[in-house]
C-alpha atoms as a PDB file:
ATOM      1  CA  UNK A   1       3.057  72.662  -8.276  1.00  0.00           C
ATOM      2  CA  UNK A   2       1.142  70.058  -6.724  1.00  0.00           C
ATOM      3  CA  UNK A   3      -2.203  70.932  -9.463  1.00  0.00           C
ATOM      4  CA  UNK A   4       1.036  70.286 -11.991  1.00  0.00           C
ATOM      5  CA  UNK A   5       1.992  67.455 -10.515  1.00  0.00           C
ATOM      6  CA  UNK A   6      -1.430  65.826 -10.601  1.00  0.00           C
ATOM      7  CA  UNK A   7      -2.304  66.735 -13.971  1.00  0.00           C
ATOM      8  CA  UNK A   8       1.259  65.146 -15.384  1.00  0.00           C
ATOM      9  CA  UNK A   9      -0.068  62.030 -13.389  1.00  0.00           C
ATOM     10  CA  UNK A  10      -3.292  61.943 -15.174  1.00  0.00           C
ATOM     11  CA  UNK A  11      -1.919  62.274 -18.737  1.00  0.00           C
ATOM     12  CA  UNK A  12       0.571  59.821 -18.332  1.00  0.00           C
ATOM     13  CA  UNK A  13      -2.330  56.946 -16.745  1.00  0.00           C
ATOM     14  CA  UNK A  14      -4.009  58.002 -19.800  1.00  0.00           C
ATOM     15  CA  UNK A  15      -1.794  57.703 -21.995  1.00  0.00           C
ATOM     16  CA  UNK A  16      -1.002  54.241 -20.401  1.00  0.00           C
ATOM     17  CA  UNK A  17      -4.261  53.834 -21.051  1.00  0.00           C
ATOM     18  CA  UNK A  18      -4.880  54.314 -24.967  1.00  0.00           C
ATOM     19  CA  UNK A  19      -1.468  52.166 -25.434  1.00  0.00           C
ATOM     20  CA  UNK A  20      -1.868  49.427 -23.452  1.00  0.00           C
ATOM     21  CA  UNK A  21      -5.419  49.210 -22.659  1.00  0.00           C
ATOM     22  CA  UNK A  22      -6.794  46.830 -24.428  1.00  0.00           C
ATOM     23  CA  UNK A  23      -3.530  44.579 -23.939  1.00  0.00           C
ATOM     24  CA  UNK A  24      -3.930  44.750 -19.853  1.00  0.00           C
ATOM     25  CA  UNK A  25      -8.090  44.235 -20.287  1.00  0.00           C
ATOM     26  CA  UNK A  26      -7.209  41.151 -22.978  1.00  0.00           C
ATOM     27  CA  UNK A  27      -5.028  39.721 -20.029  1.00  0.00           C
ATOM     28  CA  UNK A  28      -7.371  40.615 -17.117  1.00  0.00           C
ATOM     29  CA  UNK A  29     -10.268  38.375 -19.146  1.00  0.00           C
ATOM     30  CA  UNK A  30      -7.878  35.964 -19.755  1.00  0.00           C
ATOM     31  CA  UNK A  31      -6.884  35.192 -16.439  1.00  0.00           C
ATOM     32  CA  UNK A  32     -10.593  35.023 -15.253  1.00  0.00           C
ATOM     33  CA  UNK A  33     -10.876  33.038 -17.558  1.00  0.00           C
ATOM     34  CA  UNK A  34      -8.119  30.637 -17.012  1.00  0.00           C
ATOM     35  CA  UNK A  35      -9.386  30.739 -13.322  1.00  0.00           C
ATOM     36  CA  UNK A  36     -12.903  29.757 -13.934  1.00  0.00           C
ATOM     37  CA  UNK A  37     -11.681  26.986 -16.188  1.00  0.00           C
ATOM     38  CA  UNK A  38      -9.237  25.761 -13.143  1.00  0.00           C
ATOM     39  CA  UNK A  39     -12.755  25.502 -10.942  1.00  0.00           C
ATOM     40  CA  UNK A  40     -14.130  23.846 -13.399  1.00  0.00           C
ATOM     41  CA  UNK A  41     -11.701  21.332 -14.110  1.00  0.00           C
ATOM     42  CA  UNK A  42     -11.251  20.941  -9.974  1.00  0.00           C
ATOM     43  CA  UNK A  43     -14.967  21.029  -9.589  1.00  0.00           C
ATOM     44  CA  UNK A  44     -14.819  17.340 -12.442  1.00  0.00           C
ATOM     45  CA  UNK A  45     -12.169  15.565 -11.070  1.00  0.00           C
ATOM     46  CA  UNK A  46     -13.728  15.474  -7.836  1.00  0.00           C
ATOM     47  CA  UNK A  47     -16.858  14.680  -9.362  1.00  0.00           C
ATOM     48  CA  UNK A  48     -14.984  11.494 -11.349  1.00  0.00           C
ATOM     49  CA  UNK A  49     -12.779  10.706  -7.956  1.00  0.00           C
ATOM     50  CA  UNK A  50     -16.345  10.726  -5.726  1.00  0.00           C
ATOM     51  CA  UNK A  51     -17.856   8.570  -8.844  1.00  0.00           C
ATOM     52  CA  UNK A  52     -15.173   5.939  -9.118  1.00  0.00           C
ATOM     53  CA  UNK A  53     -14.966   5.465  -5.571  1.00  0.00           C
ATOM     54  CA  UNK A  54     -18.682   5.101  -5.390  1.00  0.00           C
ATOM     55  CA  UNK A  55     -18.012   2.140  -8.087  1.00  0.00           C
ATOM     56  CA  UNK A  56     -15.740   0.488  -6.243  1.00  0.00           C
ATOM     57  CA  UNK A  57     -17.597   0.498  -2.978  1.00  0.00           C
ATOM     58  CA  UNK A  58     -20.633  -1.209  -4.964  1.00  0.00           C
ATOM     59  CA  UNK A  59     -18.281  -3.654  -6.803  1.00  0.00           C
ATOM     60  CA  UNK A  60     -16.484  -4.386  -2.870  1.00  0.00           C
ATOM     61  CA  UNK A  61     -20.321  -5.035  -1.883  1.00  0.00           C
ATOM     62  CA  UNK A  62     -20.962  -7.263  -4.867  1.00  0.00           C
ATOM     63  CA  UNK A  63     -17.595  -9.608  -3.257  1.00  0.00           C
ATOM     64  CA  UNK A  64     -19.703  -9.225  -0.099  1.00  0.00           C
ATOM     65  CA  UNK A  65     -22.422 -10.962  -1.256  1.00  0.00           C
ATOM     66  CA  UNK A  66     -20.894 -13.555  -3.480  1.00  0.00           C
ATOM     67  CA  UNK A  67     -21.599 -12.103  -6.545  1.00  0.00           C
ATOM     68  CA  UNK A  68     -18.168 -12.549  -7.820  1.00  0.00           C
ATOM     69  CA  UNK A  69     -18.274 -12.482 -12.101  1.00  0.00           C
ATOM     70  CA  UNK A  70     -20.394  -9.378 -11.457  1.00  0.00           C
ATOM     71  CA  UNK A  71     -17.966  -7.507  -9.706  1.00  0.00           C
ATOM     72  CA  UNK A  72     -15.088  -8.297 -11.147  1.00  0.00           C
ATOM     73  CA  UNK A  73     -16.854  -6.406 -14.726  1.00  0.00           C
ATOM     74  CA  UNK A  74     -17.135  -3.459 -12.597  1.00  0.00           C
ATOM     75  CA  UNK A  75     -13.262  -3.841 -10.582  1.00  0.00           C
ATOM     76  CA  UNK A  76     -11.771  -4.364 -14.796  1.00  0.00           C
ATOM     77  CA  UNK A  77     -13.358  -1.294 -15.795  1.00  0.00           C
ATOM     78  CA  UNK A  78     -11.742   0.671 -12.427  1.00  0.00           C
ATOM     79  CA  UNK A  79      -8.638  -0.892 -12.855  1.00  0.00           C
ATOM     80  CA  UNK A  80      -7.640   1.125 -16.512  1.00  0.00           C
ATOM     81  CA  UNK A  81      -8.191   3.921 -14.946  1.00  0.00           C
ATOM     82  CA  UNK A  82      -3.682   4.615 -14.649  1.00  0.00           C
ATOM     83  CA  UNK A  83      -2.454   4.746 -11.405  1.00  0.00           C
ATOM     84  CA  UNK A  84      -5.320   6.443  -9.636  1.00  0.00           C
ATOM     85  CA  UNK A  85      -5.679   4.850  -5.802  1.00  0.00           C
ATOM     86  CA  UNK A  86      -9.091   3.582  -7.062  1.00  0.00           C
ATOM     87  CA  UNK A  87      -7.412   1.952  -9.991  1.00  0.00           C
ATOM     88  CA  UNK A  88      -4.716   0.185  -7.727  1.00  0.00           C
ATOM     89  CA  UNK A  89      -7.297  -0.472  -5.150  1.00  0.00           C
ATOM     90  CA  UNK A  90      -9.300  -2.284  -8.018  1.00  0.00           C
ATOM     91  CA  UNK A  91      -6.286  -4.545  -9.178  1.00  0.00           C
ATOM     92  CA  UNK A  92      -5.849  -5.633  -5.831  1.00  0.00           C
ATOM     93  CA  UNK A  93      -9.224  -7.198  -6.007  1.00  0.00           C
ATOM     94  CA  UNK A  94      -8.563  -8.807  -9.161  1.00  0.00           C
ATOM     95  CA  UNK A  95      -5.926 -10.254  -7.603  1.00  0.00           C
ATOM     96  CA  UNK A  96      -7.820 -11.742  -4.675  1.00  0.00           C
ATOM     97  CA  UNK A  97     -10.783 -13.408  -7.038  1.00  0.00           C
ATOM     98  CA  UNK A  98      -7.670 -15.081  -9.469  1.00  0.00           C
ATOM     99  CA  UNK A  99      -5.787 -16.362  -5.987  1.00  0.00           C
ATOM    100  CA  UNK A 100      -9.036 -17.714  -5.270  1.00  0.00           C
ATOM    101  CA  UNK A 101     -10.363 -19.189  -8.605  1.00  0.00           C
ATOM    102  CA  UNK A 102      -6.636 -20.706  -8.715  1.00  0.00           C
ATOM    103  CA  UNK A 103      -5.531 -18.391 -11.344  1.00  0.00           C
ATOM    104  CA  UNK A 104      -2.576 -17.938  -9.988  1.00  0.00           C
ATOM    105  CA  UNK A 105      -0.262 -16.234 -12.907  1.00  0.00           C
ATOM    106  CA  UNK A 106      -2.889 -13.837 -13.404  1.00  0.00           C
ATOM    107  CA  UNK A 107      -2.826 -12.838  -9.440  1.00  0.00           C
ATOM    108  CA  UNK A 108       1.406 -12.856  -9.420  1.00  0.00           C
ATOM    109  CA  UNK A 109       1.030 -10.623 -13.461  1.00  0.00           C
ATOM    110  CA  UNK A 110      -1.732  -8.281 -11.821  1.00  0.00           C
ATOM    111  CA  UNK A 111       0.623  -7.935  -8.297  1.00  0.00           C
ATOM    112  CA  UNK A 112       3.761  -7.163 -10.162  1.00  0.00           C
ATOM    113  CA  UNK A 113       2.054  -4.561 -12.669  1.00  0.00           C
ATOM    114  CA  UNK A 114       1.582  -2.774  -9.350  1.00  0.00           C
ATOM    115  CA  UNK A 115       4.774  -3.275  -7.868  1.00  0.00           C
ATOM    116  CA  UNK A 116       6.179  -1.906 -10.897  1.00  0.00           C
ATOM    117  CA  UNK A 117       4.289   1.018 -11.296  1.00  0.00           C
ATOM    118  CA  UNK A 118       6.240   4.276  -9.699  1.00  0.00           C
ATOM    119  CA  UNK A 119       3.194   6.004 -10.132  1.00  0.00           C
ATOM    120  CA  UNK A 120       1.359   4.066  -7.691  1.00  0.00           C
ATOM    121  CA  UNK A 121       1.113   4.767  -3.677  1.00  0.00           C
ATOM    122  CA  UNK A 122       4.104   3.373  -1.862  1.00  0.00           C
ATOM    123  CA  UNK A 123       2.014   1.085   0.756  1.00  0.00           C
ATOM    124  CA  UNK A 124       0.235  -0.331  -2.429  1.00  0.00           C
ATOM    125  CA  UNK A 125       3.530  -0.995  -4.593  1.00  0.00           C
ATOM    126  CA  UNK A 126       4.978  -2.957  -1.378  1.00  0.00           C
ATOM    127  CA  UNK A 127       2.177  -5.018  -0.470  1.00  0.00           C
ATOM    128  CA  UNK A 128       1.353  -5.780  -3.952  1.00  0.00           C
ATOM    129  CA  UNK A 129       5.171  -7.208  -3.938  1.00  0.00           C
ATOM    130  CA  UNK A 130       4.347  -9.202  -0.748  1.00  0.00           C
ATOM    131  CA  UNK A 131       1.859 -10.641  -1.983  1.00  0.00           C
ATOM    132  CA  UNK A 132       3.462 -11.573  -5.951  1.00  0.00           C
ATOM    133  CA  UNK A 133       6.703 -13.217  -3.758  1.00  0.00           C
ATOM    134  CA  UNK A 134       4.560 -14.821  -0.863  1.00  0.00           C
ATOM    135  CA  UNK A 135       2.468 -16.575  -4.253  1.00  0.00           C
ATOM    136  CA  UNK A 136       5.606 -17.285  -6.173  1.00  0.00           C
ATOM    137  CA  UNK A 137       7.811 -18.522  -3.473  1.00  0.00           C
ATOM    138  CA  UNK A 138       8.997 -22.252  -3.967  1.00  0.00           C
ATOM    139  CA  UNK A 139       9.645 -21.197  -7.040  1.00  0.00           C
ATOM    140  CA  UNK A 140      11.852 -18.284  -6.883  1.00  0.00           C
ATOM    141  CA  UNK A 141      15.372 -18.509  -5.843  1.00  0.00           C
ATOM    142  CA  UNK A 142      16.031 -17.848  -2.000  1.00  0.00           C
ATOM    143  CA  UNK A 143      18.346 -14.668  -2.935  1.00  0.00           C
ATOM    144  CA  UNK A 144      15.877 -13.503  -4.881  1.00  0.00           C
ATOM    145  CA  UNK A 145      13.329 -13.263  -2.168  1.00  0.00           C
ATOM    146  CA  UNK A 146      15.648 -11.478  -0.257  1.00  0.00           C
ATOM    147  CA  UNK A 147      16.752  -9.113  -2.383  1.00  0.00           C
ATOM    148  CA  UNK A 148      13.136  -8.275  -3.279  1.00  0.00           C
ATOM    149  CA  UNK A 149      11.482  -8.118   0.455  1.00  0.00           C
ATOM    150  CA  UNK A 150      14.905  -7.200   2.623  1.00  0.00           C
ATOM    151  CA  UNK A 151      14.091  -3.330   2.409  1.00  0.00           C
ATOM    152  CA  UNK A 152      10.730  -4.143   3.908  1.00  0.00           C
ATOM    153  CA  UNK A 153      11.424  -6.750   6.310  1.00  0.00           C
ATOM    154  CA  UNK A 154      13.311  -4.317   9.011  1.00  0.00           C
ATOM    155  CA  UNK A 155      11.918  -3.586  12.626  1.00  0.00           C
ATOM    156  CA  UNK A 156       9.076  -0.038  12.357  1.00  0.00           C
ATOM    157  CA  UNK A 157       8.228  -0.757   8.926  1.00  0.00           C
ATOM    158  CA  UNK A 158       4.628  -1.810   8.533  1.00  0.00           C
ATOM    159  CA  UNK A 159       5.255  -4.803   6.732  1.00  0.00           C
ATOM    160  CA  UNK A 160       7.948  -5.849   8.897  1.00  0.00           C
ATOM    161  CA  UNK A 161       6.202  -9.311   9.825  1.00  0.00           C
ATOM    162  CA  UNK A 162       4.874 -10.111   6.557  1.00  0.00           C
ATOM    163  CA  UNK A 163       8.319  -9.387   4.975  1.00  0.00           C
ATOM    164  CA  UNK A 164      10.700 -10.707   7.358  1.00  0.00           C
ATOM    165  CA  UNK A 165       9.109 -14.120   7.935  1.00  0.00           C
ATOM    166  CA  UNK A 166       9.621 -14.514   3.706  1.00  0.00           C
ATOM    167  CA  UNK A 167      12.922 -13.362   4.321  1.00  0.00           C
ATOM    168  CA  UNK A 168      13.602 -15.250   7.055  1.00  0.00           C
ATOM    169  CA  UNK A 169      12.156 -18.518   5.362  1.00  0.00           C
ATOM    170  CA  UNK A 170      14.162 -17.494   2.336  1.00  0.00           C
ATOM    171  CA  UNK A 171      17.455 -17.612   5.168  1.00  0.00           C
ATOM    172  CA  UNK A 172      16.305 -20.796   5.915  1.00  0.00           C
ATOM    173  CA  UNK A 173      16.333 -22.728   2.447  1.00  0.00           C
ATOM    174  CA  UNK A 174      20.097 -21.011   1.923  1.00  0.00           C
ATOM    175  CA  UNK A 175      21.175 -23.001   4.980  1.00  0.00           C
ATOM    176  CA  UNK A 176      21.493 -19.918   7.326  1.00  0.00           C
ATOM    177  CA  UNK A 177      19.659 -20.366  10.188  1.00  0.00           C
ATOM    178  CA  UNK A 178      22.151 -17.646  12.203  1.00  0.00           C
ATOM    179  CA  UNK A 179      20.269 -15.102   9.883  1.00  0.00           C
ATOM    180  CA  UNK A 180      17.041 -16.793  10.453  1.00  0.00           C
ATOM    181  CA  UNK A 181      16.681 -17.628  13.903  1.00  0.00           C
ATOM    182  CA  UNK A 182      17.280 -13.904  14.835  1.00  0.00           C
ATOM    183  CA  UNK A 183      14.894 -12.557  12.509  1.00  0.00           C
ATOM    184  CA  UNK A 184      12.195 -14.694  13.791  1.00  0.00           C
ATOM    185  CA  UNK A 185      13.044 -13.584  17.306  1.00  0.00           C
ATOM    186  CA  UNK A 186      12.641  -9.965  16.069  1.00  0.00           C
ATOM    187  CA  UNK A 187       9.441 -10.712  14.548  1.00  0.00           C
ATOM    188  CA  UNK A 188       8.032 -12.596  17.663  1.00  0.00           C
ATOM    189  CA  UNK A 189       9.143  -9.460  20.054  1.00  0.00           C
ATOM    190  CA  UNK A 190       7.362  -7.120  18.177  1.00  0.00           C
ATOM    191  CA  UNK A 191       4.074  -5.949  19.374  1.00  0.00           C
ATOM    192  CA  UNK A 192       3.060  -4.365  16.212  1.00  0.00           C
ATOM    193  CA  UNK A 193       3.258  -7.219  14.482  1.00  0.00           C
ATOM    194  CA  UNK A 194      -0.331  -9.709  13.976  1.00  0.00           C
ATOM    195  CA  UNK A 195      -0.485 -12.342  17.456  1.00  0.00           C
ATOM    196  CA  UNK A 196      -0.899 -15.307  15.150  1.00  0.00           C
ATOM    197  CA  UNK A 197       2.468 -14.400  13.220  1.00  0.00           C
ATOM    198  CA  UNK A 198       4.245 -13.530  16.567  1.00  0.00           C
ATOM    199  CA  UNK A 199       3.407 -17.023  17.674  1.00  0.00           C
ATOM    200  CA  UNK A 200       4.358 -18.532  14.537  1.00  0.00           C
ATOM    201  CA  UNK A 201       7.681 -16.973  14.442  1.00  0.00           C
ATOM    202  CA  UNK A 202       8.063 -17.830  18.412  1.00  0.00           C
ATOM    203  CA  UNK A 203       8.069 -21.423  17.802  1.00  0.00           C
ATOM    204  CA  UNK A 204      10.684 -21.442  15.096  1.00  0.00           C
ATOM    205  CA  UNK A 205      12.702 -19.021  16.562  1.00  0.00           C
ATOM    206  CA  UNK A 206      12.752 -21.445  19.839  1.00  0.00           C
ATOM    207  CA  UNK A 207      13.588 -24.605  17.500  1.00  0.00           C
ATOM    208  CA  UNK A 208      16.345 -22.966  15.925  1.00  0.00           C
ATOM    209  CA  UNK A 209      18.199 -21.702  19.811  1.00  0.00           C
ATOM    210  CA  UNK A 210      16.987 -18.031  19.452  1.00  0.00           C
ATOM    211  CA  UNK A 211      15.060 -16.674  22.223  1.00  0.00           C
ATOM    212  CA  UNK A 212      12.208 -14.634  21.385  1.00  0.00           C
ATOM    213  CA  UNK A 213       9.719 -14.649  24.593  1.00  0.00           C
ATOM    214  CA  UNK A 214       9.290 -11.422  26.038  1.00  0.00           C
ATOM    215  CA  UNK A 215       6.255 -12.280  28.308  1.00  0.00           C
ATOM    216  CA  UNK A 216       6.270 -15.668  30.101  1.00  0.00           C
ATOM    217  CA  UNK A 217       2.532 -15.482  30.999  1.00  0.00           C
ATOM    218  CA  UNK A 218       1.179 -14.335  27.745  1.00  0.00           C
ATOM    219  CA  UNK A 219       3.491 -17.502  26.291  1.00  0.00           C
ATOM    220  CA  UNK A 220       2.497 -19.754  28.702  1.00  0.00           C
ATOM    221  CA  UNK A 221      -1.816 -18.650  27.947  1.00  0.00           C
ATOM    222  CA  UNK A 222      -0.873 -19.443  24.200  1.00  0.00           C
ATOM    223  CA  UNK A 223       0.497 -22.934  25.139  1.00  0.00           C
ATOM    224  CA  UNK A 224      -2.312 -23.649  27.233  1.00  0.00           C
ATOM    225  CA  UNK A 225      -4.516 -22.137  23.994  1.00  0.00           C
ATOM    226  CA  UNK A 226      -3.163 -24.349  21.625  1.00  0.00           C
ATOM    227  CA  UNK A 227      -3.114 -27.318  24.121  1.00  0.00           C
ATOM    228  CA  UNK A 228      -7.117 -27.299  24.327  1.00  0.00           C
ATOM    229  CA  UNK A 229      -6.405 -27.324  27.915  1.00  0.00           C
ATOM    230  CA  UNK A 230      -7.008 -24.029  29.953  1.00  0.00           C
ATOM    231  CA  UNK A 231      -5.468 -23.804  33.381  1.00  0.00           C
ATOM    232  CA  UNK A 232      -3.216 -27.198  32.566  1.00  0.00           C
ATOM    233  CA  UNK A 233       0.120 -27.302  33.278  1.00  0.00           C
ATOM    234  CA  UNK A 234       2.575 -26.017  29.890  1.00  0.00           C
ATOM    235  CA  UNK A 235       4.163 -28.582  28.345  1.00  0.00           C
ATOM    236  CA  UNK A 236       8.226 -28.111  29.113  1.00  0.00           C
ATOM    237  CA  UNK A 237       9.992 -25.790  26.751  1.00  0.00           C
ATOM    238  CA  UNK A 238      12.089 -27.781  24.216  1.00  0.00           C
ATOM    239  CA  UNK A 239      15.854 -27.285  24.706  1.00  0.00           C
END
């Protein structure tokens, strides 16, 4: 029985075989195929990623160095490449050389394009719309600015300072310094947030009523700091 057994087996893997043979071999070659092809294809785009980032380390030297028409050929040429972190990362360079040739509409057109673009990382798209609001800002209407930079300008988000002072400036030119005052307080209290912004924010917060020292000494050093005076006596707090 088991000799039977066997010998059914056989016949049926060969018949398998003649029927469907060259249909499971076609698909076996195929997906080598298709696998081979997926290496290559891999085996590219890091090539092209390792390239363009090479490219835009030589056009950051070139900024380094002063050579500024040069590398902004090279950062235009990055920057079609879609959405690509490269790509972004070469916009936002653009951006600096307009803000500091004075082109400003180009910097604010080359910002937003970013902003705008879902496709783009999420830390670029938000400081790209820092940066087109912080440029545009006497000319936009307060609401505006808030309704643009309010999402960002809440306490553990990395652009809480940048964001919230906008917003809180915005709060200012609307007449509603019980939004603002608090908001600079926040900002000041925050130790994640830049010295020289904390600072800033301190001494607006304090003019407006809101408390916002957390450490007496450390305020007292940045008195003394800005006096020009080490070791003299603070000036008294205004009231």
């Amino acid at each position: 029985m088991r000799e039977v057994d066997e010998a059914v087996r056989k016949e049926q893997l060969d018949s398998v075989a003649k029927r469907y043979g060259w249909a499971i071999g076609g698909a076996l070659v195929l997906g080598l195929a298709g696998f081979g092809g997926w290496l290559l294809w891999q085996e590219r785009s890091e090539g092209q990623i390792e390239e363009r980032s090479e490219k835009l380390i030589a056009a950051f030297d070139k900024l380094d160095n002063g050579r500024f028409e040069q590398a902004a050929g090279d950062l235009n040429t990055l920057s079609e490449d879609g959405s690509s972190a490269t790509a972004i990362s070469a916009k936002l360079a653009r951006a600096g050389i307009a803000l500091r040739d004075n082109r400003q509409a180009e910097a604010v057109q080359l910002y937003e394009s970013i902003a705008s673009d879902d496709d783009a990382p999420k830390p670029y798209r938000d400081l790209a719309t820092i940066r087109a609001v912080a440029i545009q800002f006497e000319q936009l209407a307060p609401q505006k600015v808030v309704d643009r930079l309010k999402p960002l300008a809440t306490p553990g988000n990395p652009w809480f300072g940048s964001a919230g002072e906008l917003v809180a400036m915005a709060y200012l030119k609307q007449g509603k310094k019980e939004l603002a005052g608090p908001l600079f307080a926040a900002i000041a209290k925050d130790e994640d947030v830049p010295q020289t912004l904390r600072s800033r924010t301190r001494q607006i917060a304090g003019q407006l009523g809101y408390d916002a020292v957390v450490d007496v000494d450390e305020t007292l050093a940045e008195m003394r700091e800005d006096a020009g005076a080490p070791g003299a006596p603070p000036a008294a707090p205004a009231q």
